[in-house]
Every structure is written in C-alpha cells, then in structure tokens.
N, C-alpha and C. Protein backbone atom coordinates (compact mmCIF):
# COMPACT_ATOMS: atom_id res chain seq x y z
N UNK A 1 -0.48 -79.13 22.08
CA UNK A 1 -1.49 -78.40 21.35
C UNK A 1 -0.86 -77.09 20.88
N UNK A 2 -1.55 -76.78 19.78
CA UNK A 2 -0.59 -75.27 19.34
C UNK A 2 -1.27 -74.42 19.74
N UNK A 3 -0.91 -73.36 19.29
CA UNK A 3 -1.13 -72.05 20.34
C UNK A 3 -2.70 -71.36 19.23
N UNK A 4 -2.46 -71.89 18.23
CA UNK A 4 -3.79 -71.88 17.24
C UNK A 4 -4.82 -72.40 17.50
N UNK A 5 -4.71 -73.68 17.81
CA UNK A 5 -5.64 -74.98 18.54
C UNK A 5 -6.33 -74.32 19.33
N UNK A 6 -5.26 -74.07 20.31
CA UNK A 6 -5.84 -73.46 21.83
C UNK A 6 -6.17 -72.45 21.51
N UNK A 7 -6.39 -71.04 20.82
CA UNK A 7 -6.88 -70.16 21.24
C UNK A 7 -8.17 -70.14 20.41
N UNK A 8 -8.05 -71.00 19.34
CA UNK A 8 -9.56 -71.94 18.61
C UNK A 8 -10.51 -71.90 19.46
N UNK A 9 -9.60 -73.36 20.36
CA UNK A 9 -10.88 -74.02 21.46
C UNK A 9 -11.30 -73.15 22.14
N UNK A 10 -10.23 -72.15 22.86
CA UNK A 10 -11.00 -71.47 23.90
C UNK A 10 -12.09 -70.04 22.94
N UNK A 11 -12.02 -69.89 22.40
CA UNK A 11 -13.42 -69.05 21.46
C UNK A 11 -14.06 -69.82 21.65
N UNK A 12 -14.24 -71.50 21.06
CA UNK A 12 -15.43 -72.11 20.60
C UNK A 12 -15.90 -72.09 22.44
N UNK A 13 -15.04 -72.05 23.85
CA UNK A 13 -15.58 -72.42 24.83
C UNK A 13 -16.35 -71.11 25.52
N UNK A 14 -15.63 -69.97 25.03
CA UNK A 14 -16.55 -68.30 25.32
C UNK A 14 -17.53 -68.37 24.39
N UNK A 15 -17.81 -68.37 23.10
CA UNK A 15 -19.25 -68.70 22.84
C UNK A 15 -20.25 -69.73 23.14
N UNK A 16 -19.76 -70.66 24.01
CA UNK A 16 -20.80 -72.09 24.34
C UNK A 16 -21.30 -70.55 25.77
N UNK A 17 -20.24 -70.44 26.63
CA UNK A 17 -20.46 -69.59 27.60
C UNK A 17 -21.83 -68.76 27.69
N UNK A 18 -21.42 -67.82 26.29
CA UNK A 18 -21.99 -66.46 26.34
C UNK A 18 -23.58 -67.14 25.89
N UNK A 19 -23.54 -68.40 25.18
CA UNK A 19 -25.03 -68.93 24.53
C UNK A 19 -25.79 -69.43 25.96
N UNK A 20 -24.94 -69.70 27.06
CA UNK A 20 -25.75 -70.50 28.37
C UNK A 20 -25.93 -68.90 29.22
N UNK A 21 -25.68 -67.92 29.13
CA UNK A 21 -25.90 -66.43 29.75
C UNK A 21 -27.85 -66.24 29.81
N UNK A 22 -28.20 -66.09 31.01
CA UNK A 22 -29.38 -65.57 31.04
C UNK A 22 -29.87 -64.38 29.94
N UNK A 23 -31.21 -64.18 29.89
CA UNK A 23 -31.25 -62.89 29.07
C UNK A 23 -30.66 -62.01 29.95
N UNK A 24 -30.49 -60.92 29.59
CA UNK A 24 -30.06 -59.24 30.19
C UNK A 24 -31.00 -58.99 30.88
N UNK A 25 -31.06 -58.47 32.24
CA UNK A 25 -32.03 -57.92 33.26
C UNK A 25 -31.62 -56.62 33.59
N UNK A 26 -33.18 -56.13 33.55
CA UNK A 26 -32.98 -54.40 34.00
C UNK A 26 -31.87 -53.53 34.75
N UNK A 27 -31.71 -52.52 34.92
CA UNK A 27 -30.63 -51.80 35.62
C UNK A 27 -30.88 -51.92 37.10
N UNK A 28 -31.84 -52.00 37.58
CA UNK A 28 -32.34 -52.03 38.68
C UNK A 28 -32.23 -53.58 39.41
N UNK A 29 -32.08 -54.91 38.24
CA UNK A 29 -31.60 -55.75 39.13
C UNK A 29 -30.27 -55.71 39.48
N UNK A 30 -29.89 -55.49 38.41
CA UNK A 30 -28.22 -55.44 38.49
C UNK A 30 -27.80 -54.17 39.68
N UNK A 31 -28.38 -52.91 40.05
CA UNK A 31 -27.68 -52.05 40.78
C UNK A 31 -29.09 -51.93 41.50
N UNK A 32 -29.40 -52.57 42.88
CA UNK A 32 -30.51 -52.06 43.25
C UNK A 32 -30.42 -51.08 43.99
N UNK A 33 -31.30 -50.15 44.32
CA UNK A 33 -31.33 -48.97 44.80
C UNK A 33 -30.53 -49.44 46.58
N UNK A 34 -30.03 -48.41 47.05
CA UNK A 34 -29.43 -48.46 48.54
C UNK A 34 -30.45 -47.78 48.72
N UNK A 35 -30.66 -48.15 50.36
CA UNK A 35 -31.41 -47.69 51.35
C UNK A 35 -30.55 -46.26 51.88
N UNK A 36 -31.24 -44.96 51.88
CA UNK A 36 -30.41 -44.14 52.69
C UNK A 36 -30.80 -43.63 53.12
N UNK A 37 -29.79 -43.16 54.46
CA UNK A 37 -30.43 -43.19 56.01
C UNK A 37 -30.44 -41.46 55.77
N UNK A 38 -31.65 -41.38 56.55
CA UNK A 38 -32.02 -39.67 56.55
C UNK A 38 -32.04 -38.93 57.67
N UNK A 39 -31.94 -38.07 58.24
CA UNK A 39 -32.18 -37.65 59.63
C UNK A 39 -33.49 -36.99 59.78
N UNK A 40 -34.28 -36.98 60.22
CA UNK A 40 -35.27 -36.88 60.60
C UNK A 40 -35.34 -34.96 61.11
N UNK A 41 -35.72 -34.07 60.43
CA UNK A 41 -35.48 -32.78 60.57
C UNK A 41 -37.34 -32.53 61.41
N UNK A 42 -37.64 -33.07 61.64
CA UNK A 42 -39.49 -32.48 62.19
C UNK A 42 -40.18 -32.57 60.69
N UNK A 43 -41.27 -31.56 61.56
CA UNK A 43 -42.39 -31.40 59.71
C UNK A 43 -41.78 -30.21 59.55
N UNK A 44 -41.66 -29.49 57.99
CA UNK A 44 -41.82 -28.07 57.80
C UNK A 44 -42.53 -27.91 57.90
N UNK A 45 -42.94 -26.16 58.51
CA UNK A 45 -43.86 -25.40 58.25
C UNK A 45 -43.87 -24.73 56.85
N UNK A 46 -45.52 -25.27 55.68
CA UNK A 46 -45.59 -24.50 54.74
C UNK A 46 -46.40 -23.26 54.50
N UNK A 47 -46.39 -22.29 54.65
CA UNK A 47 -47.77 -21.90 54.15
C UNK A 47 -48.46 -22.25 53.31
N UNK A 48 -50.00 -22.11 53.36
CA UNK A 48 -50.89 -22.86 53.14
C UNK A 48 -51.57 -22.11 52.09
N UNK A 49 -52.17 -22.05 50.58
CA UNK A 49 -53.33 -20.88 50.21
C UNK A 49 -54.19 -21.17 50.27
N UNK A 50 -55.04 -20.52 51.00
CA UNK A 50 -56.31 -21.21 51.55
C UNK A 50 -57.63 -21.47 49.90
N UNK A 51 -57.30 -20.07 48.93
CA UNK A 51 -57.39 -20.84 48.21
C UNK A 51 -57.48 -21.52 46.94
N UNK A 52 -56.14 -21.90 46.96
CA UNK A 52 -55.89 -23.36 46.36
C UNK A 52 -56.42 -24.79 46.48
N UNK A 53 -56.86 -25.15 45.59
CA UNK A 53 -57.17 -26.56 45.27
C UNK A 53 -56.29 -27.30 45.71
N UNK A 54 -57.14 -28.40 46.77
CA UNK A 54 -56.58 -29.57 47.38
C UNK A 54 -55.53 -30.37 46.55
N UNK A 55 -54.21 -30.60 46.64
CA UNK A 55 -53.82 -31.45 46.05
C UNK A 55 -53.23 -32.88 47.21
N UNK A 56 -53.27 -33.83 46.15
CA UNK A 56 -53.28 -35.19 46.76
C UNK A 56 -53.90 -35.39 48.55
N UNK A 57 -55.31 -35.17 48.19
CA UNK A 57 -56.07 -34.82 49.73
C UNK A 57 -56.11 -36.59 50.56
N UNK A 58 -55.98 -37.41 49.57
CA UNK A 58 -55.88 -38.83 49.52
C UNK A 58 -54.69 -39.36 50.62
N UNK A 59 -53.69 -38.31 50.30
CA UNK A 59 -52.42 -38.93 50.95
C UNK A 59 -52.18 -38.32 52.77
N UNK A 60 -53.24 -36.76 52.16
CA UNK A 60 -52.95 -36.45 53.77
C UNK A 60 -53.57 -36.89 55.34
N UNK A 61 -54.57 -38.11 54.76
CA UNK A 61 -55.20 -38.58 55.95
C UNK A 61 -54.85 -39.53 56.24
C-alpha cells in the first residue's frame, strides 16, 4: 500500500471515529469536583447586630 493510500485510509478511519464520539459533556463531568478534607477549626464567634434583619433564619434551625 502507498504511503498515500494509507494515510487516505487512516483519515477516512479518524473521521468514522470522531462521527461514533458521544456528544460533548459538561466540565463537571469530565473534571468532577474533589472532595477536600478540612480541619475542623470549632464555630467562630461572630458578633451579632441585634438589629439587623434575620438572614437565612431557615438554615439556622
């Protein structure tokens, strides 16, 4: 086979390839997030303004 032939066929065999390729999936399948390990410092102490409007009062119970 010549070296024409062959580098023919192998195109026509990277585009059969690239046509059987799933669609493209998000960044997030491809690199999913790592888990990372935290050390555990206590709670801070914030001060508080007494007053300020509750925010996200939902989450603190």
């Amino acid at each position: 086979m010549t070296r024409q032939k062959h580098s023919e066929k192998r195109l026509e065999e990277l585009l059969e390839e690239d046509a059987e390729q799933p669609e493209p999936r998000g960044i997030l399948e491809l690199f999913p997030p790592q888990k990372v390990q935290r050390t555990f410092r206590g709670p801070r102490e914030v001060e508080r303004d007494e007053d300020a409007p509750l925010t996200r009062a939902e989450d603190a119970e």
